[in-house]
Protein backbone atom coordinates (compact mmCIF):
# COMPACT_ATOMS: atom_id res chain seq x y z
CA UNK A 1 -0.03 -6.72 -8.04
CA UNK A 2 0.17 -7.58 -4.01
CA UNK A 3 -1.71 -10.13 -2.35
CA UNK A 4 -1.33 -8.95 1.19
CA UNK A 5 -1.00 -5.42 2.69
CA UNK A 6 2.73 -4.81 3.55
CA UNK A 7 4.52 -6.31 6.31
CA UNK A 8 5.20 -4.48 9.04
CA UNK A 9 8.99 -4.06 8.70
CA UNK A 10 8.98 -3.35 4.50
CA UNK A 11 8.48 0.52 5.25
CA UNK A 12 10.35 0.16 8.73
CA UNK A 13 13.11 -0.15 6.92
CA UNK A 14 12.75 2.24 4.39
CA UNK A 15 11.94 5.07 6.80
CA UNK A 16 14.83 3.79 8.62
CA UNK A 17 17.52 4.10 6.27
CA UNK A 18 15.87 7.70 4.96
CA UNK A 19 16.50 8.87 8.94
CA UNK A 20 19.65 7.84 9.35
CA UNK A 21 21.07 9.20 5.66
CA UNK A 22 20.00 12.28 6.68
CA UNK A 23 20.35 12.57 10.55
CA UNK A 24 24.45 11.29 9.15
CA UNK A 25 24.41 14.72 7.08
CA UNK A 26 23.35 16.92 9.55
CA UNK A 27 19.88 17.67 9.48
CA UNK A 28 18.17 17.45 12.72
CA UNK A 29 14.32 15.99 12.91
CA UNK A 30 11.99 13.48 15.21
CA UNK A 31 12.28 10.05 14.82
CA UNK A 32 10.12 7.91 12.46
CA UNK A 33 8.65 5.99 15.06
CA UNK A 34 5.49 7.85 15.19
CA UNK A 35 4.93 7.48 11.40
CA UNK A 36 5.72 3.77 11.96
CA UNK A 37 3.33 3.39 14.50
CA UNK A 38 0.83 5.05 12.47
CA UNK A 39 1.10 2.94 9.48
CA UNK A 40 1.27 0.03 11.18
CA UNK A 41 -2.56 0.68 13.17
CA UNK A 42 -3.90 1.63 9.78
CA UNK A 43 -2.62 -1.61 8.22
CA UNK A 44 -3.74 -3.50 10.88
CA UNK A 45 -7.20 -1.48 10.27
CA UNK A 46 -7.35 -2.48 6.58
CA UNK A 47 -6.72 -5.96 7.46
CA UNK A 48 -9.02 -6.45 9.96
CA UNK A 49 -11.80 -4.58 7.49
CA UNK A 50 -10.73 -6.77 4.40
CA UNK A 51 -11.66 -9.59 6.13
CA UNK A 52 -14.87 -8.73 7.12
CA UNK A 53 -15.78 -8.64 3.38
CA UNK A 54 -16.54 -11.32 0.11
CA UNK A 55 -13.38 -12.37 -1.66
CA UNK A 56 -14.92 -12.55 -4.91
CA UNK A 57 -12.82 -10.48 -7.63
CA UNK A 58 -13.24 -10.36 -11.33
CA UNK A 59 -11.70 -8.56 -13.95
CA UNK A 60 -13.19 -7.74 -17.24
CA UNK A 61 -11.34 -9.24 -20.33
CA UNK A 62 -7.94 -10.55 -20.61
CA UNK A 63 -6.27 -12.52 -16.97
CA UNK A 64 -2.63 -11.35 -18.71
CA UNK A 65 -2.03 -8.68 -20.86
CA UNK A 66 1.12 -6.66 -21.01
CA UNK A 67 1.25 -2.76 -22.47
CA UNK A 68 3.60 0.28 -22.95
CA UNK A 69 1.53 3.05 -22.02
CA UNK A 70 1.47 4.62 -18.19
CA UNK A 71 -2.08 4.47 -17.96
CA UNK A 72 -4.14 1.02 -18.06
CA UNK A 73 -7.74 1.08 -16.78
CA UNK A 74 -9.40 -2.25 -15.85
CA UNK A 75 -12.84 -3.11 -15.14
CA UNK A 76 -14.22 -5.47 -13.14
CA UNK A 77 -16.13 -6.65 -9.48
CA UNK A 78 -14.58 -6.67 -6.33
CA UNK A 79 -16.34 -6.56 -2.92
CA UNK A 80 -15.27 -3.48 -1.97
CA UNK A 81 -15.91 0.62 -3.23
CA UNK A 82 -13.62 2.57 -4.81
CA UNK A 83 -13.88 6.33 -5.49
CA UNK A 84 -14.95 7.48 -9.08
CA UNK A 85 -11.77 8.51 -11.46
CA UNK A 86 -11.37 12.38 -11.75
């Protein structure tokens, strides 16, 4: 699980290397700054709203368990809402 939101660069880079595999075979498109720009102001967003909240965090049960299935649902308080599961 992450701590922190992701740095700024960890999907810089990503994007990066995406544009420039495909702007090497050909295909023509805008640059991934905008996208980068965007991600980064909602990060920063997030962050800034994060810490205007408790840090308290609890889960229900178990602080390691391990499991094979794809679907693990856990339990717990945190100080901020969530949507309800479908």
């Amino acid at each position: 699980m992450r701590s922190t939101a992701p740095a700024p660069g960890e999907h810089g880079s990503v994007l990066d290397a995406k544009y420039s595999g495909l702007a090497a075979n050909g295909v023509t498109m805008n640059s991934p700054a905008g996208i980068k720009s965007y991600v980064s102001g909602r990060r920063t967003f997030i962050l800034n709203q994060l810490a205007t909240v408790a840090a308290s965090f609890a889960v229900n049960g178990a602080a390691s368990f391990s499991t094979n299935r794809n679907l693990v649902v856990l339990t717990g308080t945190a100080p901020s809402a969530s949507p309800p599961s479908p």
